[in-house]
N, C-alpha and C. Protein backbone atom coordinates (compact mmCIF):
# COMPACT_ATOMS: atom_id res chain seq x y z
N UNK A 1 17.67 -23.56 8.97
CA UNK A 1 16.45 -24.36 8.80
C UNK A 1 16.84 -25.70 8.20
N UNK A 2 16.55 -26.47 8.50
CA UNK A 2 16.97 -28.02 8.52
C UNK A 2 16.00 -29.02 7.23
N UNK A 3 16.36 -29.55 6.52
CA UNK A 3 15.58 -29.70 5.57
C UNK A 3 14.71 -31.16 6.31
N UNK A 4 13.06 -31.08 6.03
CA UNK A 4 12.31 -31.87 6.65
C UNK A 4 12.05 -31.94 8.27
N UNK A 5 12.35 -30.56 8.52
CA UNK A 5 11.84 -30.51 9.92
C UNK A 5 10.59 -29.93 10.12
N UNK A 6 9.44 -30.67 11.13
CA UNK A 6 8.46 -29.84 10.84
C UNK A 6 8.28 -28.76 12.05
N UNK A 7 7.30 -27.99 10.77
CA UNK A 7 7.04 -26.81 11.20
C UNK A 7 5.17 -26.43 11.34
N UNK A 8 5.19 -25.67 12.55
CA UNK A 8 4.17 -25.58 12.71
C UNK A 8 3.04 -23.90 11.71
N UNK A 9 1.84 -24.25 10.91
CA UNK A 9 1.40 -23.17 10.73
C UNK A 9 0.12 -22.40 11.49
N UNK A 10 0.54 -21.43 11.52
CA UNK A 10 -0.40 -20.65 12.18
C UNK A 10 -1.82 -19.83 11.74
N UNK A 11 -2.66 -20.95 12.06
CA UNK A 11 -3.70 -20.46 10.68
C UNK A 11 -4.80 -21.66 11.29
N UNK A 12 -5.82 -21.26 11.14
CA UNK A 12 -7.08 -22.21 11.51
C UNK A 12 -7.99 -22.43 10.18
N UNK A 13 -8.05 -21.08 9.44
CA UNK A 13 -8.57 -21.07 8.27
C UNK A 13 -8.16 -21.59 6.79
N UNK A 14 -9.54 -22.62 6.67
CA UNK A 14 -9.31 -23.54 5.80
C UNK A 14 -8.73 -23.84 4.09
N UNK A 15 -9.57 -22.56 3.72
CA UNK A 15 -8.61 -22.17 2.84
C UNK A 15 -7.39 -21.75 3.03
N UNK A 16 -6.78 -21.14 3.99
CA UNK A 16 -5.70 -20.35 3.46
C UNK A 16 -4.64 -21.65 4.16
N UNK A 17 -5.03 -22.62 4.57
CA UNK A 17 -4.43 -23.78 4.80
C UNK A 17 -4.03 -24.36 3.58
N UNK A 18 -5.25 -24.65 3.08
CA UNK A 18 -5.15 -25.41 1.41
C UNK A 18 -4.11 -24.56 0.65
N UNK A 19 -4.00 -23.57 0.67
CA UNK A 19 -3.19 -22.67 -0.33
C UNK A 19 -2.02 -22.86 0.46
N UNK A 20 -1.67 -22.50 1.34
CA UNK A 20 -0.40 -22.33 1.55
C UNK A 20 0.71 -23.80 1.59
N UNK A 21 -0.09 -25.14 1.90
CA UNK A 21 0.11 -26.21 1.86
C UNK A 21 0.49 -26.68 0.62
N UNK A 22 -0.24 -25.86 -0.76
CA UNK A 22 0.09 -26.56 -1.99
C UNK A 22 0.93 -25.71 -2.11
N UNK A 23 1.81 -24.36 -2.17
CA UNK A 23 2.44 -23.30 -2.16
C UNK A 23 3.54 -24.27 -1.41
N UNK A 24 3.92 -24.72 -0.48
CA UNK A 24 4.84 -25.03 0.22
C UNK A 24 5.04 -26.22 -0.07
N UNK A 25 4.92 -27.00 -0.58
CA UNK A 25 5.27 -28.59 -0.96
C UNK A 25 6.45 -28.41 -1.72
N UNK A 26 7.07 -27.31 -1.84
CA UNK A 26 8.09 -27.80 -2.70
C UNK A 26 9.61 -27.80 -1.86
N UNK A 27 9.06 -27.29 -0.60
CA UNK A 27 10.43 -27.00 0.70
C UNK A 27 9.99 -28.70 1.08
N UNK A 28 11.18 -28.86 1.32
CA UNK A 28 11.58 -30.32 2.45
C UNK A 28 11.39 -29.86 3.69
N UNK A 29 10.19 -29.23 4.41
CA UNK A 29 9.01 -29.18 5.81
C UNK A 29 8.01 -29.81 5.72
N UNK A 30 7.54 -30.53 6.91
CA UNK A 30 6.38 -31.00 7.29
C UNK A 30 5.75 -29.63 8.01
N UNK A 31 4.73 -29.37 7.42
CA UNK A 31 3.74 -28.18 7.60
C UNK A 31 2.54 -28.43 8.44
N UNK A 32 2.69 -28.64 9.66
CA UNK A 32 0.99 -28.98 10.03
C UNK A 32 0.35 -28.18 10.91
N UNK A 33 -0.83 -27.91 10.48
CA UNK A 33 -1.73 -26.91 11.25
C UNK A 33 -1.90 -26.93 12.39
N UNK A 34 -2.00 -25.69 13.02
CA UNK A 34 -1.81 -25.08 15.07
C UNK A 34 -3.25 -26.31 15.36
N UNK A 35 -3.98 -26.58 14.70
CA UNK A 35 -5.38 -27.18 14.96
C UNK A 35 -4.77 -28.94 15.18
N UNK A 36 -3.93 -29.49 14.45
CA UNK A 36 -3.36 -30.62 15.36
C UNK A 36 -2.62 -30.42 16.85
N UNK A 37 -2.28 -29.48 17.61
CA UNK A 37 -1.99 -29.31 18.72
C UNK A 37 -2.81 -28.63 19.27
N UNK A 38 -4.11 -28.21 19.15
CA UNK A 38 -5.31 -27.38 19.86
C UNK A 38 -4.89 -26.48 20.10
N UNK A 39 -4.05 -25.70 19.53
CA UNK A 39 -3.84 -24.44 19.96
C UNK A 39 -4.51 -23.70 19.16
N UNK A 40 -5.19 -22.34 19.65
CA UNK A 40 -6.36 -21.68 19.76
C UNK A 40 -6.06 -20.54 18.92
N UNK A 41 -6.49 -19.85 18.39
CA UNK A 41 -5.78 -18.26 17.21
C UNK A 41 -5.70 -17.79 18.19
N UNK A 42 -4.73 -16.92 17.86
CA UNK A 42 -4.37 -15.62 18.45
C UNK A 42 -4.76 -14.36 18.38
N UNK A 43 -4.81 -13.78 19.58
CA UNK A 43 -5.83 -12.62 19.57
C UNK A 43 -4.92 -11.79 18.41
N UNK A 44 -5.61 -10.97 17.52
CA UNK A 44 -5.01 -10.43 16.30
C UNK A 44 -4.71 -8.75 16.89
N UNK A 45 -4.40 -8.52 17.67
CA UNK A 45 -4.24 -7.22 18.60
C UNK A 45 -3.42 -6.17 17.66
N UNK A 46 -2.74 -6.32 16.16
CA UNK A 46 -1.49 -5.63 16.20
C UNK A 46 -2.59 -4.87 15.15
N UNK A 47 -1.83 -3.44 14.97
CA UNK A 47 -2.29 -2.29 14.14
C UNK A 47 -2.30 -2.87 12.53
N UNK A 48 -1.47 -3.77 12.41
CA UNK A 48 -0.82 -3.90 10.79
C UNK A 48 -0.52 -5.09 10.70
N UNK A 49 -0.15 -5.14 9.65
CA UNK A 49 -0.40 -6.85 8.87
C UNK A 49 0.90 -7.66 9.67
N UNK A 50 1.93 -6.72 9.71
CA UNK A 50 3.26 -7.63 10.14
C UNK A 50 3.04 -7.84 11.60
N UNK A 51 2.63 -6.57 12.43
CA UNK A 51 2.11 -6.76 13.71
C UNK A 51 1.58 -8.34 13.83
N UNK A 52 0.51 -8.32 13.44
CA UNK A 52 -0.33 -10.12 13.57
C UNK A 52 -0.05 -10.92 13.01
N UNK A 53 0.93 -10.79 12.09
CA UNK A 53 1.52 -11.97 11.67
C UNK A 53 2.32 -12.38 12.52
N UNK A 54 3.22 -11.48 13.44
CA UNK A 54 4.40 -11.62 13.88
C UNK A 54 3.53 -12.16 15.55
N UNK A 55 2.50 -11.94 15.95
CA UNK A 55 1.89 -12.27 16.97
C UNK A 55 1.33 -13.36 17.08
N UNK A 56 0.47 -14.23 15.72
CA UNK A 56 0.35 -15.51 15.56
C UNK A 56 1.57 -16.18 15.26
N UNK A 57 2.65 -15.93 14.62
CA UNK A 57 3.59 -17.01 14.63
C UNK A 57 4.40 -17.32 16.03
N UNK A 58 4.40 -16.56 16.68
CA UNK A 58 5.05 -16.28 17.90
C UNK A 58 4.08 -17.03 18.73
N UNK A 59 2.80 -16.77 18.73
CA UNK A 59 2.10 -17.78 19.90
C UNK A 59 1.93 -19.20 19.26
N UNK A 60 1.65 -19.57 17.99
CA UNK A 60 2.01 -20.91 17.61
C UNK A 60 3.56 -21.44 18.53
N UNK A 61 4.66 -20.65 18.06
CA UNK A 61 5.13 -21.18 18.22
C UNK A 61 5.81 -21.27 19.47
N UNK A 62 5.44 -20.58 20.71
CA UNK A 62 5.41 -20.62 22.06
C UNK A 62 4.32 -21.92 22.60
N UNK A 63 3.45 -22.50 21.63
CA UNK A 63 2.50 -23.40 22.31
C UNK A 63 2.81 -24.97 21.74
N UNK A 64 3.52 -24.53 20.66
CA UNK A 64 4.04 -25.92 20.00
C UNK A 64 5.47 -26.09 20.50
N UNK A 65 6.19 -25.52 20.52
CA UNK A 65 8.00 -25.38 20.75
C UNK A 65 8.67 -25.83 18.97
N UNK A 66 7.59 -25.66 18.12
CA UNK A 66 8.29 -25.57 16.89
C UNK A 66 8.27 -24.66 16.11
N UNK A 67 9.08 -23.94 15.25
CA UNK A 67 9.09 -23.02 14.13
C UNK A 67 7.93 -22.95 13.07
N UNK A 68 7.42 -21.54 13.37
CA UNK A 68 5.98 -21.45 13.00
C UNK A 68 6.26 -20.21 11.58
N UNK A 69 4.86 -20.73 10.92
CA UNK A 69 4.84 -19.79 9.51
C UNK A 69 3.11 -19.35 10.64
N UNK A 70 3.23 -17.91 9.63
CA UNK A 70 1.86 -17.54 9.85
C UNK A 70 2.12 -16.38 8.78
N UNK A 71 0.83 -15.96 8.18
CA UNK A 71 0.59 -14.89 7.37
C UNK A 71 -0.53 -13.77 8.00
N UNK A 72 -0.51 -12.75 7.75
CA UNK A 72 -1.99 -11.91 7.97
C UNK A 72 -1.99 -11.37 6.74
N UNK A 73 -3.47 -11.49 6.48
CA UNK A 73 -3.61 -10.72 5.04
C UNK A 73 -4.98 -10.21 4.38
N UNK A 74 -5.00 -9.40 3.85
CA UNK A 74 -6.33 -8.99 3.84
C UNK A 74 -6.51 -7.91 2.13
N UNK A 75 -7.69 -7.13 2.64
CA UNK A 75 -8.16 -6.28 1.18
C UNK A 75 -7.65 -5.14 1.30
N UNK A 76 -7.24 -4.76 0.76
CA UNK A 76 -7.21 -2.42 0.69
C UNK A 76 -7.49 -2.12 -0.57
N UNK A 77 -9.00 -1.33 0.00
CA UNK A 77 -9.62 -0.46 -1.18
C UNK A 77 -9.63 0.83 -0.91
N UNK A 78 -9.44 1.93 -2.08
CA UNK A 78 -8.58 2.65 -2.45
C UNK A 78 -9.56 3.76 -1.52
N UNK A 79 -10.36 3.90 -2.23
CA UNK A 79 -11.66 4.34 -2.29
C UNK A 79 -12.23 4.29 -0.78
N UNK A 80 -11.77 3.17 -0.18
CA UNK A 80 -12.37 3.56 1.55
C UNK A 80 -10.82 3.51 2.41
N UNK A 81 -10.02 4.11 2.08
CA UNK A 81 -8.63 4.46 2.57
C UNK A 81 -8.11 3.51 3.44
N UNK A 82 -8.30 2.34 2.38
CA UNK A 82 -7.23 1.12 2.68
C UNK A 82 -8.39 -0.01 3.04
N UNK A 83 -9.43 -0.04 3.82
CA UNK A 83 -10.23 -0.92 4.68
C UNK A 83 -11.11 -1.73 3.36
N UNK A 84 -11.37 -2.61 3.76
CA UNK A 84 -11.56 -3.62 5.07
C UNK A 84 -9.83 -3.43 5.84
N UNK A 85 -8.98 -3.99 4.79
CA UNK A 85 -7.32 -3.93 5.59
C UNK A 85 -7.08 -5.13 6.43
N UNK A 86 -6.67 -4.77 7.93
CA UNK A 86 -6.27 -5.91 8.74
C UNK A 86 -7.61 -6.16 9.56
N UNK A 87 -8.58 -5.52 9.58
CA UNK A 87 -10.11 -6.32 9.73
C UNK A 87 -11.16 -7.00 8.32
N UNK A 88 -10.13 -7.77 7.33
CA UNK A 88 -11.03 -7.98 5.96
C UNK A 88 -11.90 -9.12 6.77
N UNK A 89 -11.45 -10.48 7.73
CA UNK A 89 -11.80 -11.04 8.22
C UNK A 89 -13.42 -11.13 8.86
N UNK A 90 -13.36 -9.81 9.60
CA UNK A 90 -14.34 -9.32 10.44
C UNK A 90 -15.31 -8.14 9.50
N UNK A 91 -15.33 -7.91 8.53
CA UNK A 91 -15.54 -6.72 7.92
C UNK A 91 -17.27 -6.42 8.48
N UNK A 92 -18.08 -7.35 7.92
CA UNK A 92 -19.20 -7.25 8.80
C UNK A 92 -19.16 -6.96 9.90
N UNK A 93 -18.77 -7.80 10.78
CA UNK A 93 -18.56 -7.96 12.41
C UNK A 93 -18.03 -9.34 12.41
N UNK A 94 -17.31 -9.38 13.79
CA UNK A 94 -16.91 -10.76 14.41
C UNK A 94 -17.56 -11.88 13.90
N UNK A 95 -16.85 -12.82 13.69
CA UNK A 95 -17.04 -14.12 13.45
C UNK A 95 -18.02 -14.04 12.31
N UNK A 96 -17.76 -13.17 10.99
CA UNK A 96 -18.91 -12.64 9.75
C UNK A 96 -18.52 -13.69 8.94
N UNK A 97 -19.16 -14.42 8.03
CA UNK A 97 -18.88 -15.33 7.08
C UNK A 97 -18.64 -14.54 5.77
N UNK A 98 -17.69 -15.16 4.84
CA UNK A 98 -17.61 -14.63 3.37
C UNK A 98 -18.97 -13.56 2.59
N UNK A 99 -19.87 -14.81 2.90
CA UNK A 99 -21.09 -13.94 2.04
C UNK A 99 -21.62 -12.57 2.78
N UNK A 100 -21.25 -12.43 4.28
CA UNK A 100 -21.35 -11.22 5.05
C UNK A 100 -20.96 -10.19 4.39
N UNK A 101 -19.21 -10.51 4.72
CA UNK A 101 -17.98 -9.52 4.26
C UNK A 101 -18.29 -8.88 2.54
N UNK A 102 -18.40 -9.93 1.80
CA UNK A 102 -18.96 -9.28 0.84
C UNK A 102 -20.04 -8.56 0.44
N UNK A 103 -21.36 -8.67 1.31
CA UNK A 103 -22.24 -7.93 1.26
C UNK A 103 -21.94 -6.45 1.81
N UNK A 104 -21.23 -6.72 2.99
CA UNK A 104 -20.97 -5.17 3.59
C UNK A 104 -19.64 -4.51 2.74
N UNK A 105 -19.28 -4.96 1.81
CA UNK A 105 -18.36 -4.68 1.05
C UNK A 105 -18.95 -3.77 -0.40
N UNK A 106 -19.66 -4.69 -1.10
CA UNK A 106 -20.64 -3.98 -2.09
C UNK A 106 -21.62 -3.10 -1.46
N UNK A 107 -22.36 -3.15 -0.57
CA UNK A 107 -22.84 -1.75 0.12
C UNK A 107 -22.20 -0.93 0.45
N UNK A 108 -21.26 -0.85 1.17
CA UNK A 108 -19.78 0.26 0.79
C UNK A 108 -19.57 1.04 -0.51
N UNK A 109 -19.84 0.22 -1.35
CA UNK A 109 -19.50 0.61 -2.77
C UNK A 109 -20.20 0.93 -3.44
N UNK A 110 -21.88 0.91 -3.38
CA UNK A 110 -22.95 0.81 -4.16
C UNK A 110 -22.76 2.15 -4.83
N UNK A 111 -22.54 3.36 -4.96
CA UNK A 111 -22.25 4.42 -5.89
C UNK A 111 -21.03 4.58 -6.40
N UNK A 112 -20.16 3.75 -5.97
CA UNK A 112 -18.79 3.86 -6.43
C UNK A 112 -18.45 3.45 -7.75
N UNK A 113 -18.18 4.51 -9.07
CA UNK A 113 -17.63 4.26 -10.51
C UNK A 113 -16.82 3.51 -10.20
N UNK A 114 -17.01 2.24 -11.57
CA UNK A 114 -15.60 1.34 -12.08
C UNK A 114 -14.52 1.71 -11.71
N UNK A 115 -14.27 3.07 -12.55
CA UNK A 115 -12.64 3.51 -12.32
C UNK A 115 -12.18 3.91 -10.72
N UNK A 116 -13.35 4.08 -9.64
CA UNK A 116 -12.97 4.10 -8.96
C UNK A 116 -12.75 3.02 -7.57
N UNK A 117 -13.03 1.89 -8.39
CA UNK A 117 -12.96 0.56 -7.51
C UNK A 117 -11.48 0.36 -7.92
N UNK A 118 -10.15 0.42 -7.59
CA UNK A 118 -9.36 -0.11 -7.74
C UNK A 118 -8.94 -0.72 -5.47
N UNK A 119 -8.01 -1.76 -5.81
CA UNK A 119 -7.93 -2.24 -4.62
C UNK A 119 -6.80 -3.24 -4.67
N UNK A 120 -6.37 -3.73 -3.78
CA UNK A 120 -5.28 -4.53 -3.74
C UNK A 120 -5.41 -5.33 -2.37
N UNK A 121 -5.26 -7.43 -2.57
CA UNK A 121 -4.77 -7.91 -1.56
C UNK A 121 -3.82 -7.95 -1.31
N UNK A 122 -3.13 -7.35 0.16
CA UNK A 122 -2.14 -7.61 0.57
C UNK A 122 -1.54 -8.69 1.55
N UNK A 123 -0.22 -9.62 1.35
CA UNK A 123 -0.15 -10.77 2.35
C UNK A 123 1.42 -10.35 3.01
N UNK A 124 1.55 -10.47 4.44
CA UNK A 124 2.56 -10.45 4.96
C UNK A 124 2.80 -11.87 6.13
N UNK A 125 3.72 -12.25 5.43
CA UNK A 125 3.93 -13.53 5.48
C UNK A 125 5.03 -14.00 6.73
N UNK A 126 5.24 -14.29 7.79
CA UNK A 126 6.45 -14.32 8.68
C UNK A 126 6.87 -15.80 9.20
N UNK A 127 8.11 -15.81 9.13
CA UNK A 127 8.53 -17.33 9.45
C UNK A 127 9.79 -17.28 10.85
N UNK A 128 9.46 -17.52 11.79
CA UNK A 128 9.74 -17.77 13.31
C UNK A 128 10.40 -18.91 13.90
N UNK A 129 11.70 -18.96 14.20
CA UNK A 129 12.15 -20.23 14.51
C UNK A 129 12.08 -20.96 15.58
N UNK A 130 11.78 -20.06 16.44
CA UNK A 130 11.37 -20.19 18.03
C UNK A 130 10.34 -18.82 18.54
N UNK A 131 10.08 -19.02 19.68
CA UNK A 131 8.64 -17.59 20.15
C UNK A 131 9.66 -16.76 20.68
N UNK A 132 11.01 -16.54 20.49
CA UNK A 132 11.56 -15.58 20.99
C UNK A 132 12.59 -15.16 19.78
N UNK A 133 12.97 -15.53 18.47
CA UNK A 133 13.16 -15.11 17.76
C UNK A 133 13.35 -13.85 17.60
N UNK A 134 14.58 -13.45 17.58
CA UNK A 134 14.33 -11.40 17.55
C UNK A 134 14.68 -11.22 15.68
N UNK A 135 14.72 -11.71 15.07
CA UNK A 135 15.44 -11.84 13.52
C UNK A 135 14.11 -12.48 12.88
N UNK A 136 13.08 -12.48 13.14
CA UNK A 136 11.93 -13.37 11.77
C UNK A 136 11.94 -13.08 10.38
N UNK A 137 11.64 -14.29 9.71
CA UNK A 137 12.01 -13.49 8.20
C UNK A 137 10.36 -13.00 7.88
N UNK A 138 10.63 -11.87 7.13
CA UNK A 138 9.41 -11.09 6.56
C UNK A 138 9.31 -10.94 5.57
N UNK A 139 8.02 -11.45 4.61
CA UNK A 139 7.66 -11.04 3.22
C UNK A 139 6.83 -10.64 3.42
N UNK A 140 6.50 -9.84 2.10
CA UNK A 140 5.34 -9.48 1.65
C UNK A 140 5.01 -9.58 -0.02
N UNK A 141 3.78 -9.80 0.26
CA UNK A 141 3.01 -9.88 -1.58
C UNK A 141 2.09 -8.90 -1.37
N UNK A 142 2.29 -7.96 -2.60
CA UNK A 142 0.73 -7.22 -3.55
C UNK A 142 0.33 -7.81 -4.35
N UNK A 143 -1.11 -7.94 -4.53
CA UNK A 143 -2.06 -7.74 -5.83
C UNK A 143 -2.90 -7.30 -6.27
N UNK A 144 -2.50 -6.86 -7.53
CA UNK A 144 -3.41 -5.51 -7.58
C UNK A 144 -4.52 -5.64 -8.38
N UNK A 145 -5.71 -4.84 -8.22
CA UNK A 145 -6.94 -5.60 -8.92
C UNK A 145 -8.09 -4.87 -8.78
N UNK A 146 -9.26 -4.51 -8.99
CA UNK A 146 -10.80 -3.96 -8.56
C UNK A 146 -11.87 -4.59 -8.41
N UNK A 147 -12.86 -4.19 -7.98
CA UNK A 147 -13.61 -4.56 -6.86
C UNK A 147 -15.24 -4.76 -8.23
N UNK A 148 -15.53 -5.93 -8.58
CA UNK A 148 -16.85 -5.59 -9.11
C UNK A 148 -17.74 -5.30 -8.50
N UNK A 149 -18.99 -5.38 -9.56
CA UNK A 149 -20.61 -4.96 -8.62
C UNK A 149 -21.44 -6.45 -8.46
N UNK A 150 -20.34 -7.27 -8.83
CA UNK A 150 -21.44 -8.49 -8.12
C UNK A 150 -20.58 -9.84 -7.98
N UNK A 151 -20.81 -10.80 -7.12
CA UNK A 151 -19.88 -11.64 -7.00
C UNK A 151 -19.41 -12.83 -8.46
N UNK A 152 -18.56 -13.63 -9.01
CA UNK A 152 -18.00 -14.08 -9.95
C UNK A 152 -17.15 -15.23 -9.38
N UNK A 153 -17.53 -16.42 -9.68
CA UNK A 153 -16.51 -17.81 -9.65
C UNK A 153 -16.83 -18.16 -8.41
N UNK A 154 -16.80 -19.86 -8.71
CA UNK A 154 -16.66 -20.88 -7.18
C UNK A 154 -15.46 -21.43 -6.50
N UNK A 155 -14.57 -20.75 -7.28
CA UNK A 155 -12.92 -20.89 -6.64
C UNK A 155 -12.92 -20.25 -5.18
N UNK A 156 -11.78 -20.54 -4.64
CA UNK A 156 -11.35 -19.31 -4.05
C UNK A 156 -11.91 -18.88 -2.17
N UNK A 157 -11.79 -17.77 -1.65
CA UNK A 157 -12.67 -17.94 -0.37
C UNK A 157 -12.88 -16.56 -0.28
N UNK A 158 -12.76 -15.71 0.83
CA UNK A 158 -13.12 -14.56 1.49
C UNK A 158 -13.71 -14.04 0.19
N UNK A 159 -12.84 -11.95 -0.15
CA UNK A 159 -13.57 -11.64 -1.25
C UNK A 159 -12.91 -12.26 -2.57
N UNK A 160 -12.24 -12.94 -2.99
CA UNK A 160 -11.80 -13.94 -4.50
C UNK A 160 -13.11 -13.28 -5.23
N UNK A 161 -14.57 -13.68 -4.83
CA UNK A 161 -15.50 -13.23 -6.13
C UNK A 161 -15.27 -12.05 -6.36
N UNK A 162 -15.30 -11.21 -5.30
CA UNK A 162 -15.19 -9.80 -6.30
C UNK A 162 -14.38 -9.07 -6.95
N UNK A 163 -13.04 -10.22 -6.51
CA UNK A 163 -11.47 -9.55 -6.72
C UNK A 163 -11.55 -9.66 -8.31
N UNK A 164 -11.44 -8.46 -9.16
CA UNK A 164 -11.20 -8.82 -10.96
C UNK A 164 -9.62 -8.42 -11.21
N UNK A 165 -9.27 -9.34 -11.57
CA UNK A 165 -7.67 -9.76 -11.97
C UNK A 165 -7.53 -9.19 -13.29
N UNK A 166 -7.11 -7.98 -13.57
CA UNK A 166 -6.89 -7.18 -14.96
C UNK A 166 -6.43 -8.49 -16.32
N UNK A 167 -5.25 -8.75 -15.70
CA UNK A 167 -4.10 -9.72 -16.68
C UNK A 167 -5.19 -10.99 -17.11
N UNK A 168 -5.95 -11.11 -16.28
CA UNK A 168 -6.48 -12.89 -16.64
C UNK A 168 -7.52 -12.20 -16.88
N UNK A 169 -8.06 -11.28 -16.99
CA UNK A 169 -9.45 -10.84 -17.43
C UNK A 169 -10.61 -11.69 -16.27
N UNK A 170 -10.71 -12.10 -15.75
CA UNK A 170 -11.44 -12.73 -14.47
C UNK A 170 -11.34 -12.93 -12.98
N UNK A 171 -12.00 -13.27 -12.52
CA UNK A 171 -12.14 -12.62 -10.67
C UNK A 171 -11.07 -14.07 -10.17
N UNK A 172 -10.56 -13.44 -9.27
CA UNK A 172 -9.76 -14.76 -8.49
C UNK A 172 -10.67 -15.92 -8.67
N UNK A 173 -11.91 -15.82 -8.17
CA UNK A 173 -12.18 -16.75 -7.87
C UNK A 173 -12.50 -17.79 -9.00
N UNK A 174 -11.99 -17.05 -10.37
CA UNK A 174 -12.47 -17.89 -11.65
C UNK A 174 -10.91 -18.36 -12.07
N UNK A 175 -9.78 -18.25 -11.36
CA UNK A 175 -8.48 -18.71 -11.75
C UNK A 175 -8.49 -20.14 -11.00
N UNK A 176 -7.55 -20.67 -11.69
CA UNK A 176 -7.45 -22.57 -11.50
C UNK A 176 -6.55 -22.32 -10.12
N UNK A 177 -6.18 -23.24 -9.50
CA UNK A 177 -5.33 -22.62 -8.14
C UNK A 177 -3.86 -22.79 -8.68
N UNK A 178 -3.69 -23.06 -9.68
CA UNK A 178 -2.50 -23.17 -9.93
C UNK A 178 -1.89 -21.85 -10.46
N UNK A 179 -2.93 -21.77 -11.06
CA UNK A 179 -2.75 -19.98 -11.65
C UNK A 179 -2.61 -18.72 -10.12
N UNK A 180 -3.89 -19.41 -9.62
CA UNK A 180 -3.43 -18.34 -8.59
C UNK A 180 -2.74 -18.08 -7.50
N UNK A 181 -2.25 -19.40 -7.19
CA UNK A 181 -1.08 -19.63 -6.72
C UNK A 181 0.58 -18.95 -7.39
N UNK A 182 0.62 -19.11 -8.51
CA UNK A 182 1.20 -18.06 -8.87
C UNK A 182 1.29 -16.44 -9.34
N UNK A 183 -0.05 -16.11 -8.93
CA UNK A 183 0.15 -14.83 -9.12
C UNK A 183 -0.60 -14.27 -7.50
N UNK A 184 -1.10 -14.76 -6.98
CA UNK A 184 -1.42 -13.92 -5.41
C UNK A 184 -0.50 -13.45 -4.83
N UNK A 185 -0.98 -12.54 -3.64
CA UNK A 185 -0.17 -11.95 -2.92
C UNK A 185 0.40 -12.96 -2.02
N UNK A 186 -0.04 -14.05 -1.55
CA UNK A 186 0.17 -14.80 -0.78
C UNK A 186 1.27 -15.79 -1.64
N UNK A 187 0.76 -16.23 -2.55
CA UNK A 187 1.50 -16.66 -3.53
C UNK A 187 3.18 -16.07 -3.66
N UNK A 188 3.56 -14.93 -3.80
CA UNK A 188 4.17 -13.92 -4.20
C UNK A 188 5.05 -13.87 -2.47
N UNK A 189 4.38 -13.40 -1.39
CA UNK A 189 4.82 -14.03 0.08
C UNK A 189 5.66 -15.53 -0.15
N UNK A 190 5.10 -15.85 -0.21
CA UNK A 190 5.96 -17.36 0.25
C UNK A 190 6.77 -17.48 -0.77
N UNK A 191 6.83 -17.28 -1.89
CA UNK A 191 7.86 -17.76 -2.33
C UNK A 191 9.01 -17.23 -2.33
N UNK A 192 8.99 -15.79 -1.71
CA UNK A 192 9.79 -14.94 -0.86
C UNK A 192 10.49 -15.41 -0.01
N UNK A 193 9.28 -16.15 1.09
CA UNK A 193 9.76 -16.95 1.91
C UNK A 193 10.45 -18.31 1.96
N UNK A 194 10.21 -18.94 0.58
CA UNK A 194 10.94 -20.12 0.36
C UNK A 194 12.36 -19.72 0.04
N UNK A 195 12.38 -19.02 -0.55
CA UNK A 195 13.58 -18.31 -1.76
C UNK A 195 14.98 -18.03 -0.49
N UNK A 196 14.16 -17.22 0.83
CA UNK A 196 14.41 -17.28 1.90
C UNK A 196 15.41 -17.86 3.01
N UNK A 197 14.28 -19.15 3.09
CA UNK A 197 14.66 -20.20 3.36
C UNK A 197 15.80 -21.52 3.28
N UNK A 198 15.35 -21.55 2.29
CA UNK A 198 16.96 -22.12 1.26
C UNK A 198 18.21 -21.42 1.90
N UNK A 199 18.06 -20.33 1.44
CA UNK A 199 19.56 -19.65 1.90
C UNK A 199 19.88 -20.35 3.09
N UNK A 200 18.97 -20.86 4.40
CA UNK A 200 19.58 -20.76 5.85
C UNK A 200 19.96 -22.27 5.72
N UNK A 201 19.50 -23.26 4.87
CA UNK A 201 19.44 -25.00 4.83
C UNK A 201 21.22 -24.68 4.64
């Protein structure tokens, strides 16, 4: 990997643009989103997180001809045996907005004890040098955390409000991004992937 070559990311969604963009400023890449070349998401077809990660970086980077990052990442709660998971996106239904996902999330849960909201976001993170790449590098981040009974903080995007962060005593979405940039799963991914990276410069 060549220091200051750019690379394309695979990701339409706006937050997880913003995050991964301030997360990555510290590699010598130009990072710019599949949405400056109109290229379209990728159908998310795979069973598991690495599956669609490894399927959006691969069609980024079959439509750009440059070395693509892409992540898939989502919720697993304990309590509904792993799900939302690799549909946190869609959890309502197709094309569901945040305040959806979270509603059909706390209705899920509406009898569910404290102790038994525990849950974790998981991010699997993949970096692709070409769309035929048979070697991609793979991370992954946990974080671990439970699920309140009502949403908390204007940080943040998908479920962040309901995510409660034991260590900081408050919901993602009430951490500064700097904070949670260092402690997310995504967070925790990439710098995997930077750490990574380096090695190949």
């Amino acid at each position: 990997m060549l220091p200051g070559k750019k690379v394309v990311l695979a990701s339409s969604n706006v937050g997880k643009l913003r995050e991964i963009n301030q997360l990555i400023s510290s590699l010598d890449m130009e990072v710019v989103p599949q949405s400056d070349f109109d290229v379209p998401d990728a159908d998310e077809t795979g069973l598991t997180f690495v599956e669609n990660a490894i399927l959006k970086a691969r069609h980024a980077a079959q439509l750009t001809g440059l070395p693509a990052i892409a992540d898939d990442s989502g919720l697993e709660v304990d309590v509904l045996n792993g799900a939302p998971g690799i549909y946190s996106a869609r959890f309502a239904r197709v094309g569901a907005s945040d305040a959806d996902n979270l509603q059909k999330l706390l209705a899920e849960l509406k009898t569910v004890p404290e102790d038994q909201r525990t849950a974790r976001f998981q991010c699997l993170m993949v970096f692709m040098a070409h769309d035929e790449d048979p070697t991609p590098l793979i991370c992954q981040g946990s974080w671990e955390g439970r699920i309140l009974f009502a949403p908390q903080g204007e940080n943040g995007f998908g479920y962040d409000p309901l995510f409660w962060v034991p260590g900081e005593q408050c919901t993602s979405a009430e951490l500064s991004s700097g904070v949670k940039n260092r402690l997310s799963h995504r967070g925790q991914a990439l710098q995997k992937l930077l750490s990574a990276l380096k090695m190949t410069v």
